[in-house]
C-alpha atoms as a PDB file:
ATOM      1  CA  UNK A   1    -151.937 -34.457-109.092  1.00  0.00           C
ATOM      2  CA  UNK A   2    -153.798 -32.694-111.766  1.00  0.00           C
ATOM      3  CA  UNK A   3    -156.609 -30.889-112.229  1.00  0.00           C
ATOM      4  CA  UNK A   4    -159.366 -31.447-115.082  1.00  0.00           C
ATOM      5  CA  UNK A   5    -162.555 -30.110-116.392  1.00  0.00           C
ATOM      6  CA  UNK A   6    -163.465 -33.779-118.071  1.00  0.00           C
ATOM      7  CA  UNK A   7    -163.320 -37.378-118.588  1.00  0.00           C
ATOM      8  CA  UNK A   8    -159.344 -37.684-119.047  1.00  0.00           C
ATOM      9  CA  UNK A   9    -159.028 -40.068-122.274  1.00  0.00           C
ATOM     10  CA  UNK A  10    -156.432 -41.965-123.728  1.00  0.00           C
ATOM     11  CA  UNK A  11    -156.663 -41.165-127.007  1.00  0.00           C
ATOM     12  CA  UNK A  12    -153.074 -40.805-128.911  1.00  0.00           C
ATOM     13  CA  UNK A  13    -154.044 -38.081-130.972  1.00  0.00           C
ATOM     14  CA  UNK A  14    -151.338 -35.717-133.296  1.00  0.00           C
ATOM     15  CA  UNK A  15    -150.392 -32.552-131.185  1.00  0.00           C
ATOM     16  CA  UNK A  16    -151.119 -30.821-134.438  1.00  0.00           C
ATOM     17  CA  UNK A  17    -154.551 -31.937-134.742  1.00  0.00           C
ATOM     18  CA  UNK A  18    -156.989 -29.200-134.373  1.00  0.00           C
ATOM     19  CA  UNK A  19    -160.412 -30.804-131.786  1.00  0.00           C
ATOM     20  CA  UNK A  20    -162.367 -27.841-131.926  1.00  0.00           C
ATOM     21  CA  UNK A  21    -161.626 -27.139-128.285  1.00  0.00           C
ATOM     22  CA  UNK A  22    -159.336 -24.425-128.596  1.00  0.00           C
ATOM     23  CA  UNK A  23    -160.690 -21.325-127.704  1.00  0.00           C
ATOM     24  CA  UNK A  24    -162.389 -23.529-124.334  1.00  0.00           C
ATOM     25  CA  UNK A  25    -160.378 -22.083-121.823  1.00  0.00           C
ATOM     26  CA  UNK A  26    -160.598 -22.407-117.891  1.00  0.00           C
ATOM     27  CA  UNK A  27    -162.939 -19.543-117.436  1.00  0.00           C
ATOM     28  CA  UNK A  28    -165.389 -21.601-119.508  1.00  0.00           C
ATOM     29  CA  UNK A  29    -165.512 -24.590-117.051  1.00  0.00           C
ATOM     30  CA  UNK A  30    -168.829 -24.952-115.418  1.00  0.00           C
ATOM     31  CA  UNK A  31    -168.234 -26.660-111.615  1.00  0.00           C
ATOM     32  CA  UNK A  32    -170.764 -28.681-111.233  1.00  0.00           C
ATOM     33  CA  UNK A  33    -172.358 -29.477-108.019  1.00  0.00           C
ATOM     34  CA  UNK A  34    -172.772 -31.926-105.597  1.00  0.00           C
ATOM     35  CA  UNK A  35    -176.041 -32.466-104.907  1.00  0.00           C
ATOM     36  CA  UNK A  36    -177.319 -34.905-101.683  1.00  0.00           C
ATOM     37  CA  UNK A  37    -180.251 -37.266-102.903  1.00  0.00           C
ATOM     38  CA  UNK A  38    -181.905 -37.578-100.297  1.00  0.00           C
ATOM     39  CA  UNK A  39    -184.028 -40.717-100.435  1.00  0.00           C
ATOM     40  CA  UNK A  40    -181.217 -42.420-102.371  1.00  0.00           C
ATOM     41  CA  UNK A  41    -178.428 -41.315 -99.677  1.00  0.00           C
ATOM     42  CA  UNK A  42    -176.022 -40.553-102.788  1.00  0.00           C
ATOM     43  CA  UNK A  43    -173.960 -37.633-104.111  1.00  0.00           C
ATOM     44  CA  UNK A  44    -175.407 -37.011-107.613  1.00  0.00           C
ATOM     45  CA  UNK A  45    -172.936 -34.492-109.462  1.00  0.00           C
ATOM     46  CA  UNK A  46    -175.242 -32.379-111.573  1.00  0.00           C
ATOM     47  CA  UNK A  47    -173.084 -32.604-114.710  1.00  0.00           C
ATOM     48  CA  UNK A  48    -172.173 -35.602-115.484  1.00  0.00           C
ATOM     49  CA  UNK A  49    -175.168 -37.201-113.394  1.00  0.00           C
ATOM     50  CA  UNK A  50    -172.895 -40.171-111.958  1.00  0.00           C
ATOM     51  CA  UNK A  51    -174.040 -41.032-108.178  1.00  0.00           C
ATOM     52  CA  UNK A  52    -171.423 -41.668-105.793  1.00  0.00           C
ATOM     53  CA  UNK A  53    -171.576 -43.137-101.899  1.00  0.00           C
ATOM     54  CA  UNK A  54    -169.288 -42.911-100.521  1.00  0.00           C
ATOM     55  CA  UNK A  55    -167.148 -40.206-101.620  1.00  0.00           C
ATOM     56  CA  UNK A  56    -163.369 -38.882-101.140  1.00  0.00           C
ATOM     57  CA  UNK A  57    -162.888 -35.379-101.734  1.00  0.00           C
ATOM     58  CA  UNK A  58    -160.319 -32.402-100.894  1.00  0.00           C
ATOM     59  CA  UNK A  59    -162.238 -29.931 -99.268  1.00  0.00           C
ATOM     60  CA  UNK A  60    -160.854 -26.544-100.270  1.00  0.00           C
ATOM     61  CA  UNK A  61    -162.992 -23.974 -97.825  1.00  0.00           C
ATOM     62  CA  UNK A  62    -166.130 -22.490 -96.637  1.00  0.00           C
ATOM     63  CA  UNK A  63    -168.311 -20.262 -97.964  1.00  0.00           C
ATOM     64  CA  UNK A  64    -171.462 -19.627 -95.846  1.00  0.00           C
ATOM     65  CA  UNK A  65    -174.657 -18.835 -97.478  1.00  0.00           C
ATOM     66  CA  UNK A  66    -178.371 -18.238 -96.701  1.00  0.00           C
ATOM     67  CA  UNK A  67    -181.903 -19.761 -98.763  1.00  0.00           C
ATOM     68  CA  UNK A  68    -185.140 -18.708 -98.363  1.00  0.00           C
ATOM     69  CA  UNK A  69    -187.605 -21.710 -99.832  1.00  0.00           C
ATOM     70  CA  UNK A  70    -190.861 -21.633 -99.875  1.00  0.00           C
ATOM     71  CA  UNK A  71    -192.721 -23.934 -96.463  1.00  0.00           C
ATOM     72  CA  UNK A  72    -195.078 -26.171 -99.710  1.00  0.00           C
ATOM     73  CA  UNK A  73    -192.097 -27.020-102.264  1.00  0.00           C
ATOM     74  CA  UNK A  74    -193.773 -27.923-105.723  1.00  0.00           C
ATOM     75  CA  UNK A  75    -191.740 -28.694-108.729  1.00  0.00           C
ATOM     76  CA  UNK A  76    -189.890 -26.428-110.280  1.00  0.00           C
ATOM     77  CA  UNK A  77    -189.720 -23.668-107.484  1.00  0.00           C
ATOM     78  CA  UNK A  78    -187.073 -21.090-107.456  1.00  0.00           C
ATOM     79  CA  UNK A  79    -185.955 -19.736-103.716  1.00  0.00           C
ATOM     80  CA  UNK A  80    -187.930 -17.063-102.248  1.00  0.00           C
ATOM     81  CA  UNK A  81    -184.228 -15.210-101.470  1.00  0.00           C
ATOM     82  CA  UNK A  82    -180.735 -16.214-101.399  1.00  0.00           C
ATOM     83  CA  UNK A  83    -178.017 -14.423 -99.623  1.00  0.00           C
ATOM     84  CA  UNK A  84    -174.191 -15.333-101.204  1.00  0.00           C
ATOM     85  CA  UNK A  85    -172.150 -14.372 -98.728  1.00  0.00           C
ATOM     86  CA  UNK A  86    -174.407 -14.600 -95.067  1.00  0.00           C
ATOM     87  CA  UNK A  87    -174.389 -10.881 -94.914  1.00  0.00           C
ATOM     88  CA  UNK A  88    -177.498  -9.880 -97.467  1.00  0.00           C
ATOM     89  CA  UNK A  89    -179.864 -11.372 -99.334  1.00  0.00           C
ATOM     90  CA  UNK A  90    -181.572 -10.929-102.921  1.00  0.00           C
ATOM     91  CA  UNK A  91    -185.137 -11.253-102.660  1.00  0.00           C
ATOM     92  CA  UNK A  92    -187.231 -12.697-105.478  1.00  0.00           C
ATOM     93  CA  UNK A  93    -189.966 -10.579-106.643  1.00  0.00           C
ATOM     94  CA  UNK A  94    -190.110 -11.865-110.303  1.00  0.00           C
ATOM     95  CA  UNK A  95    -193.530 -11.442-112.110  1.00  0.00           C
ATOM     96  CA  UNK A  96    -192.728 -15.175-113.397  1.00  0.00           C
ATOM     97  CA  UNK A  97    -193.601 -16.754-110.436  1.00  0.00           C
ATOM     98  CA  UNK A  98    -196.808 -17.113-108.179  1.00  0.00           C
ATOM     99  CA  UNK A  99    -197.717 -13.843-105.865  1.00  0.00           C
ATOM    100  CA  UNK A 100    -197.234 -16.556-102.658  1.00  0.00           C
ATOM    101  CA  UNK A 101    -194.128 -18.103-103.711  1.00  0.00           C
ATOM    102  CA  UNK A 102    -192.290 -14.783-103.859  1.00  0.00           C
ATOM    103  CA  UNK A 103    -190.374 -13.003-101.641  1.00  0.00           C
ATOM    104  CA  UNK A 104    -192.336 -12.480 -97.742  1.00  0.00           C
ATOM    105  CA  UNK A 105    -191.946  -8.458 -97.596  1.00  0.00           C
ATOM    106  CA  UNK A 106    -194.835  -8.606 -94.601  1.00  0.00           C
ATOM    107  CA  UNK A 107    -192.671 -11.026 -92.488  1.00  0.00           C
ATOM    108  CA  UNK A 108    -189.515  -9.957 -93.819  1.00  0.00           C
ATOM    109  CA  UNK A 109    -189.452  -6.492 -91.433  1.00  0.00           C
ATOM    110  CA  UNK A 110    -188.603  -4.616 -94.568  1.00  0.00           C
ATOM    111  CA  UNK A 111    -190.646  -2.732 -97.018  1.00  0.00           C
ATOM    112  CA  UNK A 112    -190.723  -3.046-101.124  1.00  0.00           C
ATOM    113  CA  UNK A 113    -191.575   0.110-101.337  1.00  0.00           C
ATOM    114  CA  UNK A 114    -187.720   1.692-100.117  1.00  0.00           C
ATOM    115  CA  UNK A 115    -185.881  -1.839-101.551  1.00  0.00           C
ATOM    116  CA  UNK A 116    -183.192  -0.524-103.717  1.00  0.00           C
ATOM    117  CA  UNK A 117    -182.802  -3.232-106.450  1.00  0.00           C
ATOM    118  CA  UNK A 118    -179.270  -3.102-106.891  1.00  0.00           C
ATOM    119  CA  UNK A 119    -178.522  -3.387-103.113  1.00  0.00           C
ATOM    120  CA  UNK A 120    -178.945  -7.026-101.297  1.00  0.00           C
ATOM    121  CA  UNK A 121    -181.209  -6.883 -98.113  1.00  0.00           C
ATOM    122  CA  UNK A 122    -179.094  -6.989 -94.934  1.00  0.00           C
ATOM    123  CA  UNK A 123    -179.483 -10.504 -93.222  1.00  0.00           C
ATOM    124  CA  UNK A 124    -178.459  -8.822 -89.745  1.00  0.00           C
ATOM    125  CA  UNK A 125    -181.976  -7.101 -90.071  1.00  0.00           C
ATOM    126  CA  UNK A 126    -184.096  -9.750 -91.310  1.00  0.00           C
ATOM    127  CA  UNK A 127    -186.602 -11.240 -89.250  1.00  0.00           C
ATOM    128  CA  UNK A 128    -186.846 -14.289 -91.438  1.00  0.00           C
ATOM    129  CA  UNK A 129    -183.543 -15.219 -90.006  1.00  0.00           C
ATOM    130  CA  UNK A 130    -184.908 -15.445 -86.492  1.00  0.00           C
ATOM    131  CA  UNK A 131    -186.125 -18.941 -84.774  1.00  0.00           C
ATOM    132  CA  UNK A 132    -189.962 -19.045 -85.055  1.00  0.00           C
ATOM    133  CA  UNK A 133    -190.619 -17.193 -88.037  1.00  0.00           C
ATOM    134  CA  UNK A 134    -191.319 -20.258 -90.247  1.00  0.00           C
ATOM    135  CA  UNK A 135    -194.898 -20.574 -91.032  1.00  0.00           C
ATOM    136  CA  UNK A 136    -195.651 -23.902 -88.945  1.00  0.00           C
ATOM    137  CA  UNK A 137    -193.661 -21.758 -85.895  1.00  0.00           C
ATOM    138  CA  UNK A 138    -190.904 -24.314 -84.911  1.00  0.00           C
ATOM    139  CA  UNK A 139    -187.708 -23.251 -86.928  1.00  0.00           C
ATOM    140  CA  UNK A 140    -186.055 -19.893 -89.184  1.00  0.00           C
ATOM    141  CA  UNK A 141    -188.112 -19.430 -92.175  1.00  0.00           C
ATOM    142  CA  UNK A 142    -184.295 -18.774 -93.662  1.00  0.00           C
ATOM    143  CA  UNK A 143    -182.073 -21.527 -94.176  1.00  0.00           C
ATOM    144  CA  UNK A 144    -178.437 -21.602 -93.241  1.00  0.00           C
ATOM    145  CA  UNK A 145    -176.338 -23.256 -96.173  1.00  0.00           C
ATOM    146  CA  UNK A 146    -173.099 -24.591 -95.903  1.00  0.00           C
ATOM    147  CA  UNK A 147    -171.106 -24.612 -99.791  1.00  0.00           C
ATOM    148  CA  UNK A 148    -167.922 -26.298 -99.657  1.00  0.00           C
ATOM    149  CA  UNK A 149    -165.648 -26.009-102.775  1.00  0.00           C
ATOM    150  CA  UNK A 150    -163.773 -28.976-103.009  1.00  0.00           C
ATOM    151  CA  UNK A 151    -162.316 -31.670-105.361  1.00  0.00           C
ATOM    152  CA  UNK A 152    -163.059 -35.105-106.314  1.00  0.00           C
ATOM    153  CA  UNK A 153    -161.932 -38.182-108.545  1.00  0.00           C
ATOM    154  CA  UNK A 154    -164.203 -39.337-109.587  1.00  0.00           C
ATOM    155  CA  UNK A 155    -162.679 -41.861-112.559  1.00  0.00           C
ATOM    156  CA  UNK A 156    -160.396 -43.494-109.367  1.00  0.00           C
ATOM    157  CA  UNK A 157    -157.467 -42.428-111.700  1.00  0.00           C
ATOM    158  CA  UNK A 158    -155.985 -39.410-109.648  1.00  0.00           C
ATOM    159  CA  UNK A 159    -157.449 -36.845-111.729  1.00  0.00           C
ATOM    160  CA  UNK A 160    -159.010 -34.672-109.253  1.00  0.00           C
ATOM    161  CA  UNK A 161    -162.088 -32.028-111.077  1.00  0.00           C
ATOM    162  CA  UNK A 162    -163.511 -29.263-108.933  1.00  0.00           C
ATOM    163  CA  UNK A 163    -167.100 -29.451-107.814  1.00  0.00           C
ATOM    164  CA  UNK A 164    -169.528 -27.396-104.780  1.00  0.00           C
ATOM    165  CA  UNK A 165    -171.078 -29.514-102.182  1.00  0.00           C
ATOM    166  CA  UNK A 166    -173.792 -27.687 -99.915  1.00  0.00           C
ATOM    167  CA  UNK A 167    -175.314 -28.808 -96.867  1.00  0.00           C
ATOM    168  CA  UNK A 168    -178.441 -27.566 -94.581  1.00  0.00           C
ATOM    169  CA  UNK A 169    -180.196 -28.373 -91.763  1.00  0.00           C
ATOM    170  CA  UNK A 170    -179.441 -31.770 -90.048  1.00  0.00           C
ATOM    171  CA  UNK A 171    -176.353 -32.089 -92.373  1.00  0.00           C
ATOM    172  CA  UNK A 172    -174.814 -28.766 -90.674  1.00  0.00           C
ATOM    173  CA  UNK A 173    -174.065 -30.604 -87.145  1.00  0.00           C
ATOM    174  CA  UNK A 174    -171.721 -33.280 -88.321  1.00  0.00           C
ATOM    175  CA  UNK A 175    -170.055 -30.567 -90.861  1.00  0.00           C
ATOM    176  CA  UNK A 176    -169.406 -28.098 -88.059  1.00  0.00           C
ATOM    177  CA  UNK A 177    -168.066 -30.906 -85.773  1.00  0.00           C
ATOM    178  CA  UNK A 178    -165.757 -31.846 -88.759  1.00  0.00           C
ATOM    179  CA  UNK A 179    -164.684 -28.580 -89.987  1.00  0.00           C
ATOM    180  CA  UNK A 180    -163.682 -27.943 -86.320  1.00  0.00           C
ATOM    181  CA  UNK A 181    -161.217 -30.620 -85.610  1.00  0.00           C
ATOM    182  CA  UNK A 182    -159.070 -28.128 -88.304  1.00  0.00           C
ATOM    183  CA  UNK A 183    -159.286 -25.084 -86.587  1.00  0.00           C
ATOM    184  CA  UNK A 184    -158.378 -26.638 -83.201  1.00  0.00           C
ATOM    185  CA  UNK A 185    -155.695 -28.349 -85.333  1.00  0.00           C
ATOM    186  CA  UNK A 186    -154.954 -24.708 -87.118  1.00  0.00           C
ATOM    187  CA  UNK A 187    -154.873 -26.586 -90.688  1.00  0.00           C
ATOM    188  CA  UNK A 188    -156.269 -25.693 -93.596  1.00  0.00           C
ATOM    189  CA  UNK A 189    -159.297 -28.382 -95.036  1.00  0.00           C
ATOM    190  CA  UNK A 190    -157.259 -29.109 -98.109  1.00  0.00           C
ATOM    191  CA  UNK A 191    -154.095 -30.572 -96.021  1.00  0.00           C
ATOM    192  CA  UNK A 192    -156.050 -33.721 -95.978  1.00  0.00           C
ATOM    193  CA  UNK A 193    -158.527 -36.545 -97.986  1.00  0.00           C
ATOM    194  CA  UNK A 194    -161.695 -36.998 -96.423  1.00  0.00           C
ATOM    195  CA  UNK A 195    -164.098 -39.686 -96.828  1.00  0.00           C
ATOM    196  CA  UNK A 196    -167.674 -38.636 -96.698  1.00  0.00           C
ATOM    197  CA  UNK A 197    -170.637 -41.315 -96.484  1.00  0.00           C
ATOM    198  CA  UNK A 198    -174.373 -40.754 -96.457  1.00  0.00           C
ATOM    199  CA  UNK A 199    -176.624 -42.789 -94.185  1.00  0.00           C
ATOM    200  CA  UNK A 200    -180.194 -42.592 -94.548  1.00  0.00           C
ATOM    201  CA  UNK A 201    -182.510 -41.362 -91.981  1.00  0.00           C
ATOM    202  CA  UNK A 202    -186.553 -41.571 -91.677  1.00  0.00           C
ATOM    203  CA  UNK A 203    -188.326 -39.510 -89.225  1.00  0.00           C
ATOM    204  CA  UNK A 204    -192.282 -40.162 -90.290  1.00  0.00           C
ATOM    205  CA  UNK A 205    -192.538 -39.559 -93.839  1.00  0.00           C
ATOM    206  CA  UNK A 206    -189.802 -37.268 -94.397  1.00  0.00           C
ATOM    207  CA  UNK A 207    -186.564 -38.891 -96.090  1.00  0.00           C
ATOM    208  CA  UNK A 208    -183.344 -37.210 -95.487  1.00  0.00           C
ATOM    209  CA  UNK A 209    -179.328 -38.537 -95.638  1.00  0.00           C
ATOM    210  CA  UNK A 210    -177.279 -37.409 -93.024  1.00  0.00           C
ATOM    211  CA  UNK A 211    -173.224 -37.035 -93.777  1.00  0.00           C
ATOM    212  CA  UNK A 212    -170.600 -38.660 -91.868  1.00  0.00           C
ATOM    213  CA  UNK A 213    -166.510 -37.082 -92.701  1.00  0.00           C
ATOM    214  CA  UNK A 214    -163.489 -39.212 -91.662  1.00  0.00           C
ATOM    215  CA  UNK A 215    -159.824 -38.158 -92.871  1.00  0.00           C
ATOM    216  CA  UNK A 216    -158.204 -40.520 -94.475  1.00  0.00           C
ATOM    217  CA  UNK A 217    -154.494 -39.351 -95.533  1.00  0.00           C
ATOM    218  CA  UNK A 218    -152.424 -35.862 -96.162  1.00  0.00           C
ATOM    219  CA  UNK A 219    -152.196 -34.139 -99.539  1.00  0.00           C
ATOM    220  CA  UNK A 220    -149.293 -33.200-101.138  1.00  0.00           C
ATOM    221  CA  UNK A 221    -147.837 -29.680 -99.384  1.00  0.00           C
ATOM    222  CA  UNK A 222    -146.418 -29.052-103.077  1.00  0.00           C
ATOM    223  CA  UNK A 223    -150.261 -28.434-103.986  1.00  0.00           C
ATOM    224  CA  UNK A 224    -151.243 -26.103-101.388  1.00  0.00           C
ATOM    225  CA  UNK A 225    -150.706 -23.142-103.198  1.00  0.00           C
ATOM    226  CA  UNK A 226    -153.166 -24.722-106.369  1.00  0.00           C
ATOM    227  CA  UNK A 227    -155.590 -25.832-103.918  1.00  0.00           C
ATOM    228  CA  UNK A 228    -155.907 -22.771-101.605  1.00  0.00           C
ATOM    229  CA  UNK A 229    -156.381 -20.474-105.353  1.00  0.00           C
ATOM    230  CA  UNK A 230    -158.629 -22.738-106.872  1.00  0.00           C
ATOM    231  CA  UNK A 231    -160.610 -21.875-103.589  1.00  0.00           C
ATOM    232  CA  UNK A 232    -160.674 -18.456-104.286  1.00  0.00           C
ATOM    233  CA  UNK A 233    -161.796 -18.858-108.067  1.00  0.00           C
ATOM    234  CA  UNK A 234    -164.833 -20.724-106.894  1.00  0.00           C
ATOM    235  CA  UNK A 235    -165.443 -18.497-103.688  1.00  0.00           C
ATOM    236  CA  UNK A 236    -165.485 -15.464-106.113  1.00  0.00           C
ATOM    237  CA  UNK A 237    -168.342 -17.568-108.167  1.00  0.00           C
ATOM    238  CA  UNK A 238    -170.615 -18.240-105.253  1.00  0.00           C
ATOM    239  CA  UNK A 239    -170.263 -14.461-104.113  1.00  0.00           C
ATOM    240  CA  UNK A 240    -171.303 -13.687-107.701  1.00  0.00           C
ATOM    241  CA  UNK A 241    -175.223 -12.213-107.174  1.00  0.00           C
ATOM    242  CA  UNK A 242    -177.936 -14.361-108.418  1.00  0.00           C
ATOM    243  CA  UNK A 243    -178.637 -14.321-112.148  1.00  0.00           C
ATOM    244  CA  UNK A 244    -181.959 -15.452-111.892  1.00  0.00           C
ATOM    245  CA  UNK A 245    -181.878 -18.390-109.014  1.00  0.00           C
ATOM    246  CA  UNK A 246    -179.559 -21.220-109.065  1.00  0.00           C
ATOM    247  CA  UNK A 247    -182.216 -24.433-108.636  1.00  0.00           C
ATOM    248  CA  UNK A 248    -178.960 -26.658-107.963  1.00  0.00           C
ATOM    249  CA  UNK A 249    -179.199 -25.097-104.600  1.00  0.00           C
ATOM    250  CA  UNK A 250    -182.721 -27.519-103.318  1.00  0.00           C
ATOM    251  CA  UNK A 251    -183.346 -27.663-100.184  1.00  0.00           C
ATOM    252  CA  UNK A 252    -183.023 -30.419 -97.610  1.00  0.00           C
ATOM    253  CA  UNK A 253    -185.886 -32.333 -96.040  1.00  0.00           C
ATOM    254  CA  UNK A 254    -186.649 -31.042 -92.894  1.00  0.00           C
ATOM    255  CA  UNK A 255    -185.939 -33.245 -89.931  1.00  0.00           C
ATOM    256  CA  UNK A 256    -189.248 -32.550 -88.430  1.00  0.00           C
ATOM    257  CA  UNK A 257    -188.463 -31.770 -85.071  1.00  0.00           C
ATOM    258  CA  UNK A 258    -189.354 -28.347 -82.792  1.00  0.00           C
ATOM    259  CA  UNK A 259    -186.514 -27.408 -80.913  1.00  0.00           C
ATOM    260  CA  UNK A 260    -184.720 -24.069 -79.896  1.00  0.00           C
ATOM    261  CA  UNK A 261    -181.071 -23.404 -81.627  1.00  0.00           C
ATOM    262  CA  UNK A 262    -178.210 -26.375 -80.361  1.00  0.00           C
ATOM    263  CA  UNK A 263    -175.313 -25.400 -78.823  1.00  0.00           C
ATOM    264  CA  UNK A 264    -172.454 -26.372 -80.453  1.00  0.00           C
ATOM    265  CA  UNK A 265    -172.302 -30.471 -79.478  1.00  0.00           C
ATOM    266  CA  UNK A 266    -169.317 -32.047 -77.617  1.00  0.00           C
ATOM    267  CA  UNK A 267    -167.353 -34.609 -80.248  1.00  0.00           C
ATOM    268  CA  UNK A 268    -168.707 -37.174 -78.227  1.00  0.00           C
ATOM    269  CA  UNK A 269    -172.130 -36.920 -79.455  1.00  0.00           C
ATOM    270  CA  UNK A 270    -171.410 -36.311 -83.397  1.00  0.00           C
ATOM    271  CA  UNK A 271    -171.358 -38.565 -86.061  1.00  0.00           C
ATOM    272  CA  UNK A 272    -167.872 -38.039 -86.892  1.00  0.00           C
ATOM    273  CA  UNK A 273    -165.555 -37.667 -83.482  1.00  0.00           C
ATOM    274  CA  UNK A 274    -162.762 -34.613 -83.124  1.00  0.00           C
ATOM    275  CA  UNK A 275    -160.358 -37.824 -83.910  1.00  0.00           C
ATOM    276  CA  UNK A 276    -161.507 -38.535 -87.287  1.00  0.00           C
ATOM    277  CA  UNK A 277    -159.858 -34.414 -88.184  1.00  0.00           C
ATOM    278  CA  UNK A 278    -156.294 -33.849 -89.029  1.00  0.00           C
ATOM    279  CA  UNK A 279    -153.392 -33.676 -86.515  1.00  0.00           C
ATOM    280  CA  UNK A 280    -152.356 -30.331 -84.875  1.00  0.00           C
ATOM    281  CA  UNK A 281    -149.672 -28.538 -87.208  1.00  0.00           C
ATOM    282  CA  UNK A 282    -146.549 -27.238 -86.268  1.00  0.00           C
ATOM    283  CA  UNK A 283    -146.474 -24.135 -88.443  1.00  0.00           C
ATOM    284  CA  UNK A 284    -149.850 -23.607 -90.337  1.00  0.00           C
ATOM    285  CA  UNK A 285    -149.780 -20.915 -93.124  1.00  0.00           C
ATOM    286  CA  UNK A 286    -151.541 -17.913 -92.108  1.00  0.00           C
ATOM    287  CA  UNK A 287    -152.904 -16.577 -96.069  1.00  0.00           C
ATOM    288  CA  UNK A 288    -154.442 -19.745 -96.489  1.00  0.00           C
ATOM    289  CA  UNK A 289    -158.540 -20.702 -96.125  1.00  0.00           C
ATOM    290  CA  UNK A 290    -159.361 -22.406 -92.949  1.00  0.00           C
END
């Protein structure tokens, strides 16, 4: 298996040849993302723009992050805050964008007048976090975000390229049933395929996909190592503070319903069963991402 930043070509060219690509080196490559179309129910990856339903992948890890949108999305919005790592937050307070589509320092709990810039806001402490404090009163005005570094073919030719999938809101039950068939299994995500299909959903107006994971086969143990450091490379990117704010990153439609927090749901009410997750291993390895 090999790993590519591109379209793999055929092209017999003379190993002597100069193509101007060089000096493009790994730390160039930009991972694209995965984005959910909602209305669609596709995978659109952000580079290339193909569209792709379903979808196998290698899911490499976790990396659990926090958005803060604005409740009346218009065009191009950027995120009111964004937390990289679930444990603080960088508020947007740019001059560029409208006074009420900035960051909610009355609601918030904290003040702008003793925010140190250079320091994220702690999530622990922020109210926006809590259930209820979105403006229509039924849900966290903060959104949790799922980003899953992972790896996909997408020419069918076994040339597998990295790429960041993220899911929210109603796509966060069947991902949490599915990531937990590993841990009860104590395997790593990348030990396996998985297929991921999106089925669309209508509630009212409101448009969403919801994800559905099924394993298909084990990956090569010879890889682990590759697959488990490519993880890191990308985790270290996501954990990298804003530079302005990613737009990849748009939010989900909102299911629409009032309800108080879920407990976590029995497999026999998800989308994707505990039985569609990878057999129990006999000796996992412990330095690896779960």
């Amino acid at each position: 298996m090999t790993i590519e930043p591109a379209n793999p070509t055929d092209l017999d060219l003379d190993p002597e040849m100069e193509t101007g690509l060089e000096e493009f080196d790994q730390s160039d490559v930009v991972v694209p993302r995965l984005a959910i179309e909602h209305k669609e129910a596709m995978f659109r990856d952000t580079l290339s723009g193909q569209v792709f339903n379903p979808l196998t992948v290698i899911f490499l890890g976790l990396v659990k992050q926090r958005v803060l949108w604005h409740h009346v999305m218009e065009g191009n919005d950027m995120p009111m805050c964004k937390s990289v790592d679930f444990k603080g937050g960088f508020p947007n307070s740019s001059e560029d964008i409208p006074r009420e589509k900035r960051f909610p320092w009355d609601k918030s709990g904290f003040s702008k007048d003793t925010f140190d810039p250079t320091k994220p806001l702690p999530c622990e402490g922020c109210k926006l976090k809590e259930w209820g404090s979105h403006p229509d009163g039924s849900k966290p005005y903060c959104t949790e975000q799922w980003s899953i570094p992972l790896l996909y073919d997408p020419f069918s030719n076994d040339t597998w390229v990295p790429a960041i999938a993220t899911f929210q809101k109603t796509s966060l039950t069947p991902i949490k049933a599915y990531l937990t068939s590993f841990i009860r299994a104590t395997k790593p995500l990348f030990t396996v395929k998985t297929k991921i299909e999106l089925k669309g959903a209508k509630r009212g107006t409101n448009e969403y996909a919801i994800p559905s994971f099924v394993t298909i086969e084990e990956t090569d143990r010879g890889e682990y190592r590759g697959f488990s450091t490519t993880f890191t490379q990308i985790k270290q990117f996501l954990h990298n503070p804003p530079q302005g704010f990613d737009v990849d990153d748009q939010p989900a439609p909102s299911e629409n319903v009032n309800r108080p927090p879920e407990e976590p749901a029995s497999s026999a009410t998800m989308e994707t069963p505990t039985s569609t997750g990878p057999p129990p291993s006999e000796a996992p390895p412990s330095d690896l991402p779960f």
